[in-house]
Protein backbone atom coordinates (compact mmCIF):
# COMPACT_ATOMS: atom_id res chain seq x y z
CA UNK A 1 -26.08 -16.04 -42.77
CA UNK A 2 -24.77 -18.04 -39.93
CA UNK A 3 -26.06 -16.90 -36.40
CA UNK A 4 -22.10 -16.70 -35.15
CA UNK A 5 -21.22 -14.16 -37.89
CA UNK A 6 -21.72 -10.63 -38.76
CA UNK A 7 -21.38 -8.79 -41.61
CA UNK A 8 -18.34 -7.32 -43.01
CA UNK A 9 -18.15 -3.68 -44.83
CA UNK A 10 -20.52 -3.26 -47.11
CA UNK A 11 -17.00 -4.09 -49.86
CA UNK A 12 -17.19 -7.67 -49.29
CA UNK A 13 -21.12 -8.84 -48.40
CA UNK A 14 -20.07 -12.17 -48.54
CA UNK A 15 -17.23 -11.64 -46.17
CA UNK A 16 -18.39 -13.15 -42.72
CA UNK A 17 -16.43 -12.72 -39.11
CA UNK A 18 -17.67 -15.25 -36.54
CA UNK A 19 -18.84 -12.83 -33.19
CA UNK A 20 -18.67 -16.05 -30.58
CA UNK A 21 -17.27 -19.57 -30.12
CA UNK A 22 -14.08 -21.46 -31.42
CA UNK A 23 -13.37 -19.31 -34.09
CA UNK A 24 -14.56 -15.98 -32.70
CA UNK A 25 -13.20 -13.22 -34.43
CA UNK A 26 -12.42 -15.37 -38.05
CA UNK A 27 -13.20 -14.95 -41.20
CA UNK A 28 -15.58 -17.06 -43.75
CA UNK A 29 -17.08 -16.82 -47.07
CA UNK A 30 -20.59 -17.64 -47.55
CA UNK A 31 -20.22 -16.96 -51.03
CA UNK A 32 -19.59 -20.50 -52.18
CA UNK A 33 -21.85 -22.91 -51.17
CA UNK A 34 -19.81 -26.34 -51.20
CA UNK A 35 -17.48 -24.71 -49.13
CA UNK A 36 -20.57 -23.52 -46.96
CA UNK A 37 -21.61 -27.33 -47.09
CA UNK A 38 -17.89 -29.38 -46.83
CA UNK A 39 -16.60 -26.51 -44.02
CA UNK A 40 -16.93 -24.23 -41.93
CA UNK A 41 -13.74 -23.09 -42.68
CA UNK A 42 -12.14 -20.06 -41.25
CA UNK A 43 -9.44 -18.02 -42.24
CA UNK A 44 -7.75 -14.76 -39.80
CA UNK A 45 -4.74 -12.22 -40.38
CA UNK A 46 -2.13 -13.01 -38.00
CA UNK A 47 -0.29 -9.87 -36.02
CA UNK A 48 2.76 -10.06 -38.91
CA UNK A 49 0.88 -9.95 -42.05
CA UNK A 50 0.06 -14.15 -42.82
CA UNK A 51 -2.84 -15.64 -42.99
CA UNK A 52 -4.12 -18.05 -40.75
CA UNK A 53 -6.98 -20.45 -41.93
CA UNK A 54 -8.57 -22.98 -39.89
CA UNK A 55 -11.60 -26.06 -39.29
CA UNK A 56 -12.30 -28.51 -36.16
CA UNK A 57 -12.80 -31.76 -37.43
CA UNK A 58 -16.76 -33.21 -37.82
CA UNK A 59 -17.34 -36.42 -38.35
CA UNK A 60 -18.76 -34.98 -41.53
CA UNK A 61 -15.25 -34.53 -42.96
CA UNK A 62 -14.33 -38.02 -42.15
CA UNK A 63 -14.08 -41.32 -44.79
CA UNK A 64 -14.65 -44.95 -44.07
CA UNK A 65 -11.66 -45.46 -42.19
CA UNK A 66 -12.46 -42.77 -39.41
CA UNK A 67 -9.74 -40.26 -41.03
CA UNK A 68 -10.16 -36.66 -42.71
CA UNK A 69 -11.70 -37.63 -46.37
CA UNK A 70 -8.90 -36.59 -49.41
CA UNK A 71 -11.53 -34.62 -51.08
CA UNK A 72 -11.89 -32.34 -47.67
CA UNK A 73 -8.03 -32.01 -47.29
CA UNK A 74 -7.91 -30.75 -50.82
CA UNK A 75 -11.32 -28.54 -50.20
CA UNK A 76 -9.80 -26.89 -47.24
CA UNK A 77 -6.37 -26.18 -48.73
CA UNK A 78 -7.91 -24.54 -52.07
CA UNK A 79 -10.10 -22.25 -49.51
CA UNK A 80 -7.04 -21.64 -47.96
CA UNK A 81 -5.53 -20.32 -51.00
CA UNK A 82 -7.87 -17.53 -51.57
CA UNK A 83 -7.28 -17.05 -47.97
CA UNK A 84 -3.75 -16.88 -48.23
CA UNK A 85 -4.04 -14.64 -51.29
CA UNK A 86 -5.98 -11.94 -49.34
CA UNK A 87 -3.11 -9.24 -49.35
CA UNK A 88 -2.78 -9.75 -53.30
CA UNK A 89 -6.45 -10.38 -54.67
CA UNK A 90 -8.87 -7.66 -55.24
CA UNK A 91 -11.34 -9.26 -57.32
CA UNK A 92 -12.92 -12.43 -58.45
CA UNK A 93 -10.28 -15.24 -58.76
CA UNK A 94 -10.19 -18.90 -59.99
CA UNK A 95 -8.59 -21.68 -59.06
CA UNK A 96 -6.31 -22.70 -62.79
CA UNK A 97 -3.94 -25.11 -61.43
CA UNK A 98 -3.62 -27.36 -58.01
CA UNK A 99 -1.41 -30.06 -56.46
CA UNK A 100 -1.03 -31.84 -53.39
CA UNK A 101 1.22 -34.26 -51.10
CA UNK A 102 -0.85 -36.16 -48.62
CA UNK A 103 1.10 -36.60 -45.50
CA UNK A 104 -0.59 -37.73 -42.43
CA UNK A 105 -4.41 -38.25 -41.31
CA UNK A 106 -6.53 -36.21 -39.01
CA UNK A 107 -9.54 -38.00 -37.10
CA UNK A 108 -12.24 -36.39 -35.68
CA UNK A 109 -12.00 -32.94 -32.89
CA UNK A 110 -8.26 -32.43 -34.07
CA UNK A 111 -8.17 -28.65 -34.83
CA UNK A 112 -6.51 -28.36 -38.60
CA UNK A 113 -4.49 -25.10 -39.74
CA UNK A 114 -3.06 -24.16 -43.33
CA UNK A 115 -0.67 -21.45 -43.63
CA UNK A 116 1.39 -20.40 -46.71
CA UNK A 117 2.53 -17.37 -48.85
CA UNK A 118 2.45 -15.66 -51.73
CA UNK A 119 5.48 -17.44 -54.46
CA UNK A 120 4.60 -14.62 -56.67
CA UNK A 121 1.78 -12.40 -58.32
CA UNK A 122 2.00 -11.20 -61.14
CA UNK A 123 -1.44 -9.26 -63.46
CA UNK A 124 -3.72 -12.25 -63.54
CA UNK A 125 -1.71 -15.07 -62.21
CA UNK A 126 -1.21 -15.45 -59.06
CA UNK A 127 0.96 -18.67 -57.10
CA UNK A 128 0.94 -20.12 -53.70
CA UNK A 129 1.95 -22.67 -51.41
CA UNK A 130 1.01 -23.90 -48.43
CA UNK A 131 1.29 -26.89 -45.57
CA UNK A 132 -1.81 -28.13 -43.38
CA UNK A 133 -1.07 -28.90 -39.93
CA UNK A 134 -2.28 -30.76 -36.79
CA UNK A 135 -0.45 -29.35 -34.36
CA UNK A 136 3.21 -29.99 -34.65
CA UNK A 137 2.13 -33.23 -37.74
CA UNK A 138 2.48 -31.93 -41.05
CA UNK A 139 -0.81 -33.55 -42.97
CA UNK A 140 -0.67 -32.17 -46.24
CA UNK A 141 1.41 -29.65 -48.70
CA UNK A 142 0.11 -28.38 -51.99
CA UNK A 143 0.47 -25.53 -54.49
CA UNK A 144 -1.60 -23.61 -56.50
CA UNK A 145 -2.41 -20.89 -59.18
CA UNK A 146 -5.09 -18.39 -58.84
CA UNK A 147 -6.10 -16.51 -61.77
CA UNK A 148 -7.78 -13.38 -61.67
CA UNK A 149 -10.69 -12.49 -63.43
CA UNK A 150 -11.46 -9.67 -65.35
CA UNK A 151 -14.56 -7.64 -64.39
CA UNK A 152 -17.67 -7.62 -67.16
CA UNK A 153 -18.95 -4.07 -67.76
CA UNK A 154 -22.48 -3.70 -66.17
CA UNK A 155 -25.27 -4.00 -69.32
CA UNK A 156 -26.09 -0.55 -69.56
CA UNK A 157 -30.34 -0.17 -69.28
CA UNK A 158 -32.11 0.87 -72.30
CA UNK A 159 -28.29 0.55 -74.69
């Protein structure tokens, strides 16, 4: 576990909030360990209901040319669908279906936000949108389908 997070109910282990710093107050998975690896990324629930997500730019996330790397744009905004997807998901969900409109670059310290809704959700399928900003610059748009997944009954000992 991170030494700026705590633990979340005992619902969600995996569910992180960070206790000091930039992002105090946030929320991360630890769950998934590219993310873990590519991010931090951060996601919060804003005072009206949306969701929120956010990273600072390392020079970890940038390519050859000193900009934010593709791949981490597109990392980011699929994290950001689960994050936007919060209000909706109550289980285990995959990413089925993803696309994206690269916009403008981000170079290193620039603080990056996605924010987005809910198009619809229906029993497994869920679809989104979203935009990534940096500041007032619109980087990136995308889309995407969620699909829930359907809980495996627990082997039962001794069956």
């Amino acid at each position: 576990m991170h030494e700026l997070t705590k633990s979340p109910p005992p619902r969600r282990p995996d569910l992180h909030v960070a206790t000091e710093g930039e992002f105090e107050g946030w929320r991360t998975w630890i769950r998934d360990s590219f993310e873990s690896h590519v991010g931090p990324f951060w996601h919060r629930i804003e005072a009206d209901g949306g969701v929120r997500s956010a990273f600072r730019v390392e020079k970890k996330h940038l390519n050859g040319s000193g900009n934010v790397h593709g791949g981490c744009y597109m990392a980011f905004a699929d994290y950001s669908l689960f994050a936007i997807a919060t209000h909706v998901l109550d289980s285990r969900a995959v990413t089925t279906n993803f696309s994206c409109e690269f916009l403008d670059a981000a170079r290193e310290g620039e603080l990056i936000e996605c924010t987005g809704d809910v198009s619809r959700a229906g029993g497994s399928l869920i679809f989104l949108r979203g935009k990534m900003m940096s500041g007032e610059r619109l980087l990136l748009t995308f889309s995407g389908t969620i699909k829930r997944m359907k809980r495996k009954p627990q082997p039962q000992p001794n069956a």
